[in-house]
Protein backbone atom coordinates (compact mmCIF):
# COMPACT_ATOMS: atom_id res chain seq x y z
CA UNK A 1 0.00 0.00 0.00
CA UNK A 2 1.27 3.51 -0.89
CA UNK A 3 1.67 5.75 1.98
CA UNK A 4 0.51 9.30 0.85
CA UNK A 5 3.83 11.98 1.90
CA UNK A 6 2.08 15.07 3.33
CA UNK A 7 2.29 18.81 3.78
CA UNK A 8 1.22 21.70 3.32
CA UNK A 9 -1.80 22.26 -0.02
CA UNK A 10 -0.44 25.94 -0.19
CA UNK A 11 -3.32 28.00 -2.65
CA UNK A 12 -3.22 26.00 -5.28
CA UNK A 13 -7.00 25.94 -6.64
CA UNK A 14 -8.21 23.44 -9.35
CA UNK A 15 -7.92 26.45 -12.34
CA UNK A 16 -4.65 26.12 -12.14
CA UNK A 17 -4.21 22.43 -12.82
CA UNK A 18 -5.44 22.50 -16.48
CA UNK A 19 -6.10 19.57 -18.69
CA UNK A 20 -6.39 16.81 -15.71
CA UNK A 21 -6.29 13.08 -16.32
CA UNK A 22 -7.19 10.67 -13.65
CA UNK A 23 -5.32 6.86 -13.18
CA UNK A 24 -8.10 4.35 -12.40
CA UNK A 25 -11.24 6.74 -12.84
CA UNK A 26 -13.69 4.48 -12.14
CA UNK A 27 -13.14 3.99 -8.72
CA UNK A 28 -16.14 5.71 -6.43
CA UNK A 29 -13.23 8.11 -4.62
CA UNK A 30 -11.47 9.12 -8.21
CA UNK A 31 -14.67 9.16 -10.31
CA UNK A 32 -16.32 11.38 -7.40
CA UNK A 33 -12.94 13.95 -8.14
CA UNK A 34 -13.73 13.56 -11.68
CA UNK A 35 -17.44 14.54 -11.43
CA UNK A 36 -16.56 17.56 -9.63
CA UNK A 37 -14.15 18.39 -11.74
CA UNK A 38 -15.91 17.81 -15.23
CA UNK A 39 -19.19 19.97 -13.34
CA UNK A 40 -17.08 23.17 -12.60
CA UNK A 41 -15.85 23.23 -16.42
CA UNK A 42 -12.91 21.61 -16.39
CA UNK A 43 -10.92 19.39 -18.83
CA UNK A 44 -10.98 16.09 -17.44
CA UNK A 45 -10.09 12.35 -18.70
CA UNK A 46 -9.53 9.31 -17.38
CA UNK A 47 -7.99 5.74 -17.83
CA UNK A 48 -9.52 2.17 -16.58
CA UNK A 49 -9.59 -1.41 -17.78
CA UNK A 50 -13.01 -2.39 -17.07
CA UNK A 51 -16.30 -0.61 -17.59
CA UNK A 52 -17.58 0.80 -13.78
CA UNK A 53 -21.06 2.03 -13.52
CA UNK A 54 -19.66 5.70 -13.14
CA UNK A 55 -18.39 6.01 -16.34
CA UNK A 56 -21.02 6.26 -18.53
CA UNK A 57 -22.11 9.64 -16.20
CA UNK A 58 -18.65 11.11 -16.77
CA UNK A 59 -18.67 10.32 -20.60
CA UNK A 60 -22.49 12.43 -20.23
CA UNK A 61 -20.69 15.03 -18.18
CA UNK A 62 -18.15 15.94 -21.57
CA UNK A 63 -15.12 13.36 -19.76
CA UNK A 64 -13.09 11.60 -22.20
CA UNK A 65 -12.48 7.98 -20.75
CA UNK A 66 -9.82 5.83 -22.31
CA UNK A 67 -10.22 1.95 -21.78
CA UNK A 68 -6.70 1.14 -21.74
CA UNK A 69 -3.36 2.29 -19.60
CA UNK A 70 -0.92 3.63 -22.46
CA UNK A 71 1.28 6.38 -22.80
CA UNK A 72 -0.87 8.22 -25.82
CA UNK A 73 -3.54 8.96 -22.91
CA UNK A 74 -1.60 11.83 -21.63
CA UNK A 75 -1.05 14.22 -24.66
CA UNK A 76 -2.55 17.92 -24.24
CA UNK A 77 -2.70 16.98 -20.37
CA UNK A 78 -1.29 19.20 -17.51
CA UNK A 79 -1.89 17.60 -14.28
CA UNK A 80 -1.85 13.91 -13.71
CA UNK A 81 -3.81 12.54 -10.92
CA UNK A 82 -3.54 8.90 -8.98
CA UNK A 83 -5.09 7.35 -6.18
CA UNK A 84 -2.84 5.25 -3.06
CA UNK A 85 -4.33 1.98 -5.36
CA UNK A 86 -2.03 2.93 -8.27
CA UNK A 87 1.68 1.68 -7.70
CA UNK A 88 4.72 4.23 -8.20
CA UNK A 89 5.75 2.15 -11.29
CA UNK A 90 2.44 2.40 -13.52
CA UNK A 91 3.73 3.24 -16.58
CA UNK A 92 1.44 6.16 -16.86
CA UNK A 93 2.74 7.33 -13.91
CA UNK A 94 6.30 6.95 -15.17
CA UNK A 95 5.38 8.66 -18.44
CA UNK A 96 3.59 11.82 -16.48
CA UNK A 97 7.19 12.21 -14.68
CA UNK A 98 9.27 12.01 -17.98
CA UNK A 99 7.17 14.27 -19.46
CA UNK A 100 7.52 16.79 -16.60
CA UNK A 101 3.79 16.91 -16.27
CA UNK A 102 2.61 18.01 -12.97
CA UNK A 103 1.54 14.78 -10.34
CA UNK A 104 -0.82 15.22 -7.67
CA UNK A 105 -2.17 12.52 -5.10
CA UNK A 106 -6.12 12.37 -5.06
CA UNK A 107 -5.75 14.05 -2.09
CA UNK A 108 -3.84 17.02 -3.38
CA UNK A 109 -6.31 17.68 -6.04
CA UNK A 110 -9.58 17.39 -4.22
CA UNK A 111 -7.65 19.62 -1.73
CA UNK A 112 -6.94 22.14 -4.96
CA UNK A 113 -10.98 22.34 -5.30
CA UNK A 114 -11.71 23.37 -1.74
CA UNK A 115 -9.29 26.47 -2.24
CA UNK A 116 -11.67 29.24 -1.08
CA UNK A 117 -14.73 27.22 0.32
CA UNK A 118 -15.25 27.00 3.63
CA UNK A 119 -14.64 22.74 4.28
CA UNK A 120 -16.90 20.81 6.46
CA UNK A 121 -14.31 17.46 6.44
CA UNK A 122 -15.62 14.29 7.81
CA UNK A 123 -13.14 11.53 9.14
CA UNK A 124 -13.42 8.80 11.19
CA UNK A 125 -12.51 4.82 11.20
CA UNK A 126 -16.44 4.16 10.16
CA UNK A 127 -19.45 6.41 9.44
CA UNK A 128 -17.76 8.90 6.96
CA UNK A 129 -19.75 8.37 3.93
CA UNK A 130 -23.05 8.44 6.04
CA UNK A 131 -22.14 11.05 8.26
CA UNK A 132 -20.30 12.96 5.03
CA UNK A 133 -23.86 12.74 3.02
CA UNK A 134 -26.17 13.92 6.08
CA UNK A 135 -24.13 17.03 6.21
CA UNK A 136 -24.66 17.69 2.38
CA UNK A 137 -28.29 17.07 2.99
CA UNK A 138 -28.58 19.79 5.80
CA UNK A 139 -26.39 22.40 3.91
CA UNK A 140 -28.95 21.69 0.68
CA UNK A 141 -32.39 21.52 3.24
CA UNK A 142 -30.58 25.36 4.84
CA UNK A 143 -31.06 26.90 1.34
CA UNK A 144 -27.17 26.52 0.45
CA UNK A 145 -25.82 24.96 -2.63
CA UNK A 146 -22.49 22.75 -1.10
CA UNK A 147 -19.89 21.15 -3.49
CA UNK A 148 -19.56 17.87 -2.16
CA UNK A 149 -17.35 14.86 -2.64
CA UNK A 150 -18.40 11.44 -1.05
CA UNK A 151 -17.49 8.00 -0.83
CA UNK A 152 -20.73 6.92 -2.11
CA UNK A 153 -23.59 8.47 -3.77
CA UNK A 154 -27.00 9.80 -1.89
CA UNK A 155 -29.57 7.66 -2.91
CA UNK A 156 -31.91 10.84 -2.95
CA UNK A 157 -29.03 12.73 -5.34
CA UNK A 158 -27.66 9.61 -7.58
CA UNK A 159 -24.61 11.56 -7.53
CA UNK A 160 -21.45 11.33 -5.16
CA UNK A 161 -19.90 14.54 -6.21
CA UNK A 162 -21.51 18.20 -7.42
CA UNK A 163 -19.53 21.17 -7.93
CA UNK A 164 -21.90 23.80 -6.20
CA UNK A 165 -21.92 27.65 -5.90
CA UNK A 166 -22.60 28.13 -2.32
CA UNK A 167 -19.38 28.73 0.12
CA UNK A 168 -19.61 25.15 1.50
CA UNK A 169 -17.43 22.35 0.75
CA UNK A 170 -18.17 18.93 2.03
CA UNK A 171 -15.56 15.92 2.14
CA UNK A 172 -14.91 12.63 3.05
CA UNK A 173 -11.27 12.71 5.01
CA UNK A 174 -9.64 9.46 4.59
CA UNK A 175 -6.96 8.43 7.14
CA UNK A 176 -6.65 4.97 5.92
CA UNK A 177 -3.20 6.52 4.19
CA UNK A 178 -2.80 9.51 5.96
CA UNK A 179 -3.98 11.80 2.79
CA UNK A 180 -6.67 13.62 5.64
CA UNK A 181 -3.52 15.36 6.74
CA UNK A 182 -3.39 17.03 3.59
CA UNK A 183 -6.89 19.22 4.54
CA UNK A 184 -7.54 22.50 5.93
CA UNK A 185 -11.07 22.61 7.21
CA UNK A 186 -13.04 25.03 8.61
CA UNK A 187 -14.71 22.27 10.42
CA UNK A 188 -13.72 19.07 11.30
CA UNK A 189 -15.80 15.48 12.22
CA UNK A 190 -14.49 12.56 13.49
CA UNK A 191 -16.67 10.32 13.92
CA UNK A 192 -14.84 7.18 16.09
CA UNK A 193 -11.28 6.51 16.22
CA UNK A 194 -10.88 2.84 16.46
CA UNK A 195 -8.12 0.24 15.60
CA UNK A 196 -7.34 -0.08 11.48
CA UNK A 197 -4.72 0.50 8.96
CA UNK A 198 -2.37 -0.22 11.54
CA UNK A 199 -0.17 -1.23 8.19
CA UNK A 200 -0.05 2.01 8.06
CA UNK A 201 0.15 3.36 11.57
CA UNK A 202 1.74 0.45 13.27
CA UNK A 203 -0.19 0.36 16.03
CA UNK A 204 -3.05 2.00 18.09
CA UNK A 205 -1.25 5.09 19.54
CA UNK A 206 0.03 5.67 15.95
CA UNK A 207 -3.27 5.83 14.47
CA UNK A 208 -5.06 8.32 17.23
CA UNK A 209 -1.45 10.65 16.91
CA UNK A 210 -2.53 10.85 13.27
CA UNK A 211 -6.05 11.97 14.32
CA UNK A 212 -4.80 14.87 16.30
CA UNK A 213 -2.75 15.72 13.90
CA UNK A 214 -5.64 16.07 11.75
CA UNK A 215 -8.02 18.01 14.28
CA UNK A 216 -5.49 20.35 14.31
CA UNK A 217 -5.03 21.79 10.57
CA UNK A 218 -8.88 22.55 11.59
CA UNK A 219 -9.17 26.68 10.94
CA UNK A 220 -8.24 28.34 14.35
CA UNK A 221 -11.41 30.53 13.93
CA UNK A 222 -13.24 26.52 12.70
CA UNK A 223 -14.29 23.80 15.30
CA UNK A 224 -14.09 20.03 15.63
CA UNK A 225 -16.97 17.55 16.09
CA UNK A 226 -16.55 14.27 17.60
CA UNK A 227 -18.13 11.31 19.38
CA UNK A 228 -18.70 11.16 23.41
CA UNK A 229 -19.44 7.74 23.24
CA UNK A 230 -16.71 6.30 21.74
CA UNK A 231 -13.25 5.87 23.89
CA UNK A 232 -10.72 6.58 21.27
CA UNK A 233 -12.56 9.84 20.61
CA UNK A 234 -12.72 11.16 24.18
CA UNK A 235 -8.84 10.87 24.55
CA UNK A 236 -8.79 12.98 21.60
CA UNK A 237 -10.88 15.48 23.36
CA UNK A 238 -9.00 15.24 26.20
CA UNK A 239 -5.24 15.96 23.98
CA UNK A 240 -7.65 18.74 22.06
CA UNK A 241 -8.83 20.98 24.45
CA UNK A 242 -6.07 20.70 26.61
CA UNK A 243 -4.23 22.54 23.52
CA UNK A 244 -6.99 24.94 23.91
CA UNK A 245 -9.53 23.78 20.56
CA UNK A 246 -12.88 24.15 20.01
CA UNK A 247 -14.84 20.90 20.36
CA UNK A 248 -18.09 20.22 20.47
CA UNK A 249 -19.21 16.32 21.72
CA UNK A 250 -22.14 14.13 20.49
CA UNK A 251 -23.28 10.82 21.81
CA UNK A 252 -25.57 9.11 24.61
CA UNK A 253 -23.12 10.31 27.61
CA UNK A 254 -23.99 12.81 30.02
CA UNK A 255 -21.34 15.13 29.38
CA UNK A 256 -21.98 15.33 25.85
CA UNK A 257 -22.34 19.15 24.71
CA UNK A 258 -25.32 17.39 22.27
CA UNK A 259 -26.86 14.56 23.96
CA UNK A 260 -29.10 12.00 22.72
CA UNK A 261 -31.68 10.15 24.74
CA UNK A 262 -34.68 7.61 24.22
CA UNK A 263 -32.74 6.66 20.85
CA UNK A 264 -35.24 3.63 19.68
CA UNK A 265 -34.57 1.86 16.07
CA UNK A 266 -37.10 -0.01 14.37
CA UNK A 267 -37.63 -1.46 11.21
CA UNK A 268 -39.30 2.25 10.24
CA UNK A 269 -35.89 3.93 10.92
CA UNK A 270 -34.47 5.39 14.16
CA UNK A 271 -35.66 8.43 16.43
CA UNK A 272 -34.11 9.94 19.72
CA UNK A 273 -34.64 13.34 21.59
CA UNK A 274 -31.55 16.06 21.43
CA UNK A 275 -30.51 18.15 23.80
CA UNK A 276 -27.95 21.48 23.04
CA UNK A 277 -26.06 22.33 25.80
CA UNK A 278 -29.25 21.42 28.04
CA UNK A 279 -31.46 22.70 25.59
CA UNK A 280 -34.19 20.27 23.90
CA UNK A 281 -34.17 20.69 20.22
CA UNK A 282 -37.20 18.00 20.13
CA UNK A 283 -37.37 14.72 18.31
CA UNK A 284 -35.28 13.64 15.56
CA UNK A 285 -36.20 11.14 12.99
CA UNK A 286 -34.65 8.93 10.47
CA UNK A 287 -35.92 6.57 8.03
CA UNK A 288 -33.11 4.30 8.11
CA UNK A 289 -33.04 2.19 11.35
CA UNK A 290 -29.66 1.29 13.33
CA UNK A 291 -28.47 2.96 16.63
CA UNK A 292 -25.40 4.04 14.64
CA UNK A 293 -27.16 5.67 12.41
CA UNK A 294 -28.87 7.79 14.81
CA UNK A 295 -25.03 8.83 16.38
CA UNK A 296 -23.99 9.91 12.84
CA UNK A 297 -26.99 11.79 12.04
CA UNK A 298 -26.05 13.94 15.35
CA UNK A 299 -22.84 14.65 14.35
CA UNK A 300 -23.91 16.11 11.48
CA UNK A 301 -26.70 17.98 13.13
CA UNK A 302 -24.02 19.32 16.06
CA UNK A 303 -21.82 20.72 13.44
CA UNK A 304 -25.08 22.41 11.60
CA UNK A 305 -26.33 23.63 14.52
CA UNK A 306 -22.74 25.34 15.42
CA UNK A 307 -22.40 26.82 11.74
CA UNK A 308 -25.63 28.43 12.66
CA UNK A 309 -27.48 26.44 10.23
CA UNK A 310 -32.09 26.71 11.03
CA UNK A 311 -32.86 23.78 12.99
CA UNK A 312 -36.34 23.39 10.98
CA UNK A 313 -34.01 22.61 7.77
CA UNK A 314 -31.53 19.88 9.79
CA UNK A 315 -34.59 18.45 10.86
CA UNK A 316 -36.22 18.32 7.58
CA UNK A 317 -33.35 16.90 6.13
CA UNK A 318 -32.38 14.16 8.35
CA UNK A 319 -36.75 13.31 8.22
CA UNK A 320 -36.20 12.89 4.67
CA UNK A 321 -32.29 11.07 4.72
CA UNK A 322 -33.17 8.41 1.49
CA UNK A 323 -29.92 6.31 2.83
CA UNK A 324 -26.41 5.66 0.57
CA UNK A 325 -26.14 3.44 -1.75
CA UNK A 326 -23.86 0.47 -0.87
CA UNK A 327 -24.98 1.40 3.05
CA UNK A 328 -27.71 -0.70 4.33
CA UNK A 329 -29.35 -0.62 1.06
CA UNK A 330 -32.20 -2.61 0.08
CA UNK A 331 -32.17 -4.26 -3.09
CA UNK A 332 -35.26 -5.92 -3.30
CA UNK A 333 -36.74 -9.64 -2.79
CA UNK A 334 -36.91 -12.22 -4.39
CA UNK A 335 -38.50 -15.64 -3.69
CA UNK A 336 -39.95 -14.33 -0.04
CA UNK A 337 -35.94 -13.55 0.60
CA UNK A 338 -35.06 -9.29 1.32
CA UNK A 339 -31.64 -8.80 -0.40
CA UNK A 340 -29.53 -5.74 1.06
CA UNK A 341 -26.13 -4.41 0.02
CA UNK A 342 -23.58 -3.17 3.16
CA UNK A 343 -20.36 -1.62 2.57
CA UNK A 344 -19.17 -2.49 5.87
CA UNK A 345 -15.51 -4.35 6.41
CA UNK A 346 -14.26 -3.00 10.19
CA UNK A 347 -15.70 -5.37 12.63
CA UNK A 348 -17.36 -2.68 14.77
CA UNK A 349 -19.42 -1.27 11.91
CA UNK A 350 -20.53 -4.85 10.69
CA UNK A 351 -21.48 -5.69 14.05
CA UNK A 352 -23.39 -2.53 14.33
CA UNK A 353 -24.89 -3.15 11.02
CA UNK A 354 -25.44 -7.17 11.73
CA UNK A 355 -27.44 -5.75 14.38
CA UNK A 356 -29.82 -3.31 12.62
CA UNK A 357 -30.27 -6.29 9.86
CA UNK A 358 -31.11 -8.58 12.65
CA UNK A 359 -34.13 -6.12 13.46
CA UNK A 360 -34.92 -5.83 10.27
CA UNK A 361 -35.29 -9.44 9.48
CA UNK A 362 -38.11 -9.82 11.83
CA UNK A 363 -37.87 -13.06 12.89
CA UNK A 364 -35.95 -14.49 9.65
CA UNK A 365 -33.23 -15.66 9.64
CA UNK A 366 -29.64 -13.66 8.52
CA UNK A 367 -27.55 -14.77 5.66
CA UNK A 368 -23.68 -12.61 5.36
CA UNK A 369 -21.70 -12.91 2.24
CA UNK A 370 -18.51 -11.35 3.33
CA UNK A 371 -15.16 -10.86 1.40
CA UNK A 372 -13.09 -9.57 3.70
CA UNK A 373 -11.13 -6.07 2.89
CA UNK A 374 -7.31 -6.35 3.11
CA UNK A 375 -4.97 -8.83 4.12
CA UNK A 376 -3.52 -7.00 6.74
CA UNK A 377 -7.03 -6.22 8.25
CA UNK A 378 -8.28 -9.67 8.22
CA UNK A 379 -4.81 -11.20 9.48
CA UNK A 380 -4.78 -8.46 12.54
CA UNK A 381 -8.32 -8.16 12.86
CA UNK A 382 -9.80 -12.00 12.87
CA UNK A 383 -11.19 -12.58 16.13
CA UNK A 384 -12.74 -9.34 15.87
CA UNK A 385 -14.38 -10.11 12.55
CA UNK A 386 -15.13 -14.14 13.08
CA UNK A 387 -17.20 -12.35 16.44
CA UNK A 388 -19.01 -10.49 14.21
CA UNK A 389 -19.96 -12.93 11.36
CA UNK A 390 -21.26 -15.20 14.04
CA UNK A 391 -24.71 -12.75 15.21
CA UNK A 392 -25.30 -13.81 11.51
CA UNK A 393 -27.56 -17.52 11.00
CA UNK A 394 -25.73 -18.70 8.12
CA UNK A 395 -22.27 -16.96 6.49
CA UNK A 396 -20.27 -17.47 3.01
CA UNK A 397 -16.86 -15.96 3.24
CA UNK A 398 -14.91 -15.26 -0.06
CA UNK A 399 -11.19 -14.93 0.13
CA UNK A 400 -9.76 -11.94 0.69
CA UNK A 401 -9.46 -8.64 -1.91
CA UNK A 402 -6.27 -6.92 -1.03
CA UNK A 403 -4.77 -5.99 -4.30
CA UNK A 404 -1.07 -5.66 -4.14
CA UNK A 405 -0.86 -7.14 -0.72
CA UNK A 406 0.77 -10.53 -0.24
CA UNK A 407 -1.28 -13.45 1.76
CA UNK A 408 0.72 -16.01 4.09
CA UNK A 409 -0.12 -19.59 4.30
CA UNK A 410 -2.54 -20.01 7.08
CA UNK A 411 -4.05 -16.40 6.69
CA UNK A 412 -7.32 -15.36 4.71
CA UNK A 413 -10.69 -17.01 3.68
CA UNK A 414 -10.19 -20.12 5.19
CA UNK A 415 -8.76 -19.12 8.18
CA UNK A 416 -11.83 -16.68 8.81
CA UNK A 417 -14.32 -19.39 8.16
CA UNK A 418 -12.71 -21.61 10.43
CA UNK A 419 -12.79 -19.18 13.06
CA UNK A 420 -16.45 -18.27 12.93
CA UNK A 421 -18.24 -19.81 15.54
CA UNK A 422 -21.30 -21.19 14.11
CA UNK A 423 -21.48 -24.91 13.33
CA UNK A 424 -19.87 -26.18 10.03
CA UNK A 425 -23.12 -26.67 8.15
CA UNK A 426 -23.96 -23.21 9.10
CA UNK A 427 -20.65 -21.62 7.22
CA UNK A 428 -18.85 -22.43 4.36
CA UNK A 429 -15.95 -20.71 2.24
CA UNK A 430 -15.68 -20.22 -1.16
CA UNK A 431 -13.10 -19.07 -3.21
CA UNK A 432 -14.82 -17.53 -6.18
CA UNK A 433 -18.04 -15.17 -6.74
CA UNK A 434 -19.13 -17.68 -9.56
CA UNK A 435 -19.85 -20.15 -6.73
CA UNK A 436 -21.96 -17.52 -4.00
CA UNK A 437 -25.32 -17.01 -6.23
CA UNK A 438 -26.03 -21.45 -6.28
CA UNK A 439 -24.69 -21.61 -2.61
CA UNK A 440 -27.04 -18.31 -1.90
CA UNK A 441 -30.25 -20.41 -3.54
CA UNK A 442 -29.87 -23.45 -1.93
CA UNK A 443 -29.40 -21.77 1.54
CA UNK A 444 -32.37 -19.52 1.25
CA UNK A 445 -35.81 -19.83 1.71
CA UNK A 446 -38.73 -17.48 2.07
CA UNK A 447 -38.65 -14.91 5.13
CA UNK A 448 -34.56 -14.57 5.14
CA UNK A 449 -32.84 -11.60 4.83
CA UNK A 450 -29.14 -11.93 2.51
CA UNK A 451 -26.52 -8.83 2.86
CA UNK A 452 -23.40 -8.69 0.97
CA UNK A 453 -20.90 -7.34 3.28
CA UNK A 454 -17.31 -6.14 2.92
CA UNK A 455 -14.57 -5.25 0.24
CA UNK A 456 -16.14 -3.07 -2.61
CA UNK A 457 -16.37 -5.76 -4.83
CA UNK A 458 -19.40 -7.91 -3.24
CA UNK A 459 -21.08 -5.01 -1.33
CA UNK A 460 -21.86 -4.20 -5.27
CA UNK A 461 -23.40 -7.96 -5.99
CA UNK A 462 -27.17 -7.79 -4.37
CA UNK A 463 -28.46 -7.18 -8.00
CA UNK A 464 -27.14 -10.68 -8.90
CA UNK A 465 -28.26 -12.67 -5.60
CA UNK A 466 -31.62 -11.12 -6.89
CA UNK A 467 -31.30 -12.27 -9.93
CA UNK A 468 -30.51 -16.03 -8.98
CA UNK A 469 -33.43 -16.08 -6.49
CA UNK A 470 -35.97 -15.07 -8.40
CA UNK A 471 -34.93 -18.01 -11.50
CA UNK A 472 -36.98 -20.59 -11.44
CA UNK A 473 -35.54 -24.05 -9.35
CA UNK A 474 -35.35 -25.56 -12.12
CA UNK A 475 -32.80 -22.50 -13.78
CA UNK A 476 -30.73 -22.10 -10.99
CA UNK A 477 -27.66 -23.23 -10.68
CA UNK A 478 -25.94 -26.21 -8.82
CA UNK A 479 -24.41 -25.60 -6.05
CA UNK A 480 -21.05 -27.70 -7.01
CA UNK A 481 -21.41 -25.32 -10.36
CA UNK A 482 -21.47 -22.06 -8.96
């Protein structure tokens, strides 16, 4: 994994970076930068070997997408852009450098956009995109037109990424390779701080270090936002304000500055009472259920609430919060079976979302297919996540998408399965996708509820599980067929 070298942004602002190709375009974090990019006039085209569902919007949006990696792709470009997926050695990389072009990280050129905005930056171990797109929401609900770039797109909007003309920028701030520490925001979320990308940070103290770091580029005149419930985010309270910041708390403790109580989910969505500095602001509602859900929609509403945004319109908003796609999102059913979607890899978040699926299965029964997300996660992580797969009634686990990374005998898929504790006929590994839609059938019956969870590849696949249920028995395939 590249580890994104950081510093200062300086002014730079996107006008200044020309004719911009992206490496890997397709991706939802690169074609997100291209969307805003292509919607506030600018020159923009890509590169990617296989056809993602974004592209076909960018191509609409004037983008010029080339389905190959070759040199050719970079004439009558300035500014070269890659993600921490593309290694140092990609030859279009390489070719960007001989040429002299100019080479930014994602980071650096999202960061070139916010020049002159006012940045509302979300980061956090889980939550971002949620938390991220219920902040957009507000800002559109208070009358203001955000630009916004997020790690997934609104269901409401169909869109992860707008280039708007109000003085509000909203981001997703990703710490997984430190590129959050190339922001400057105004205001700054953090949702939870809990143990990942310790490849990166080496351990636990690493990782929350980082996270100061981060609260601290926040504008002096800005604030920060974070979590009273969770424990790594109160010892970054207690480091902040000791250095004299601004920060405002959320959560179900006492002391926090905007504290939630009588927080109820249901299968209709989730609803709790807020209190402002021991103020009631009245009921809050969503129409997604989960308890987590309810924390991130506060975080949101603290931070619009301190901007000085009407309370009527956060409110509204939140009311009105249509979900993101690839979180918690309902596919459809099929055969009497309720297929859902879930982005979630970090075994806190799937446990939280295990849980709200649980609720929502009403008495069913809970079927997980779960690749896991990185080797180093799943090696470092297993007890955590084996916990978690087992509040599920039956789970298929793939092996494990970590491009680049190298697996170890004895680590991975098998290892995971193994280490679930449900009984053997209740779990089973599988080391292909080709295989999950048969094994899917002949597990299911009417009344279940099936989630893809995990790595971005399956948390995309609830279209297919659809498809296989609803064939015919007759059509559907054998389970030794896949």
């Amino acid at each position: 994994m590249n580890i994104v070298e950081t510093g200062a942004t300086g002014t730079l602002a996107a006008e200044d970076l020309g004719a911009i190709h992206l490496i890997g375009v397709g991706g939802v974090g690169m074609s997100g930068l291209a969307r805003l990019l292509l919607t506030r006039g600018m020159v923009v085209s890509g590169s990617e070997l296989r056809e993602w569902p974004a592209l076909a919007a960018l191509r609409a949006l004037g983008g010029t997408i080339h389905m190959s990696h070759v040199e050719s792709n970079l004439d009558g470009v300035d500014t070269v852009v890659y993600s921490t997926a593309i290694p140092q050695d990609h030859l279009e990389l390489v070719e960007a450098r001989r040429r002299g072009l100019r080479v930014l990280h994602r980071s650096e050129a999202l960061a070139a956009t916010m020049t002159g905005r006012r940045t509302v930056a979300v980061a956090g171990t889980h939550g971002k995109t949620t938390t991220t797109s219920m902040m957009t929401l507000i800002l559109q609900h208070a009358g203001e037109d955000p630009s916004f770039v997020i790690g997934g797109e609104i269901s409401e909007v169909g869109s992860n990424a707008h280039h708007g003309t109000g003085r509000y920028f909203v981001a997703e701030a990703d710490e997984s390779d430190r590129s959050f520490l190339r922001y400057r925001p105004y205001v700054s979320i953090i949702t939870n701080v809990d143990a990942d990308h310790l490849n990166t940070y080496g351990d636990l103290a690493g990782l929350e270090a980082a996270f100061v770091e981060y609260a601290e580029l926040t504008d002096p005149d800005g604030f920060v936002v974070t979590c009273a419930d969770d424990p790594g985010a109160r010892r970054l309270v207690a480091t902040l304000r000791g250095r004299g910041r601004r920060v405002f708390t959320y959560g179900t403790a006492a002391d926090a500055d905007l504290r939630l109580t009588e927080v109820v989910s249901s299968v209709q969505g989730v609803r709790y009472f807020a209190h402002l500095d021991g103020v009631s602001l009245g009921e809050i509602r969503l129409p997604v259920p989960g308890r987590h859900m309810g924390l991130n929609s506060a975080a949101a509403l603290l931070a619009a609430r301190k901007l000085g945004l009407p309370l009527n319109a956060a409110v509204e908003a939140l009311a009105t919060f249509p979900g993101v796609r690839r979180r918690f999102e309902r596919k459809g059913v099929a055969g009497g079976v309720q297929v859902y979607d879930e982005y979630a890899y970090h075994p806190i978040s799937m446990t939280a979302a295990l849980h709200t699926l649980r609720e929502v299965a009403a008495g069913g029964r809970l079927l997980v297919v779960f690749q896991p997300y990185r080797v180093y996660r799943t090696r470092d992580l297993q007890a955590e996540l084996a916990a978690a797969l087992s509040l599920a009634d039956e789970v298929i686990v793939l092996e494990v998408f970590g491009p680049g990374e190298v697996r170890e005998p004895g680590e991975g898929g098998v290892a995971l399965t193994a280490a679930v504790d449900l009984p053997d006929t209740r779990k089973v590994f599988v080391p292909s996708w080709e295989e999950v839609p048969g094994e899917v059938v002949r597990r299911a019956r009417a009344g279940d509820l099936v989630v893809t969870m995990g790595a971005p590849p399956i948390s995309l696949m609830g279209d297919e599980l659809l498809d296989a249920l609803a064939r015919p028995a007759a059509d559907a395939p054998a389970p030794d067929a896949g």
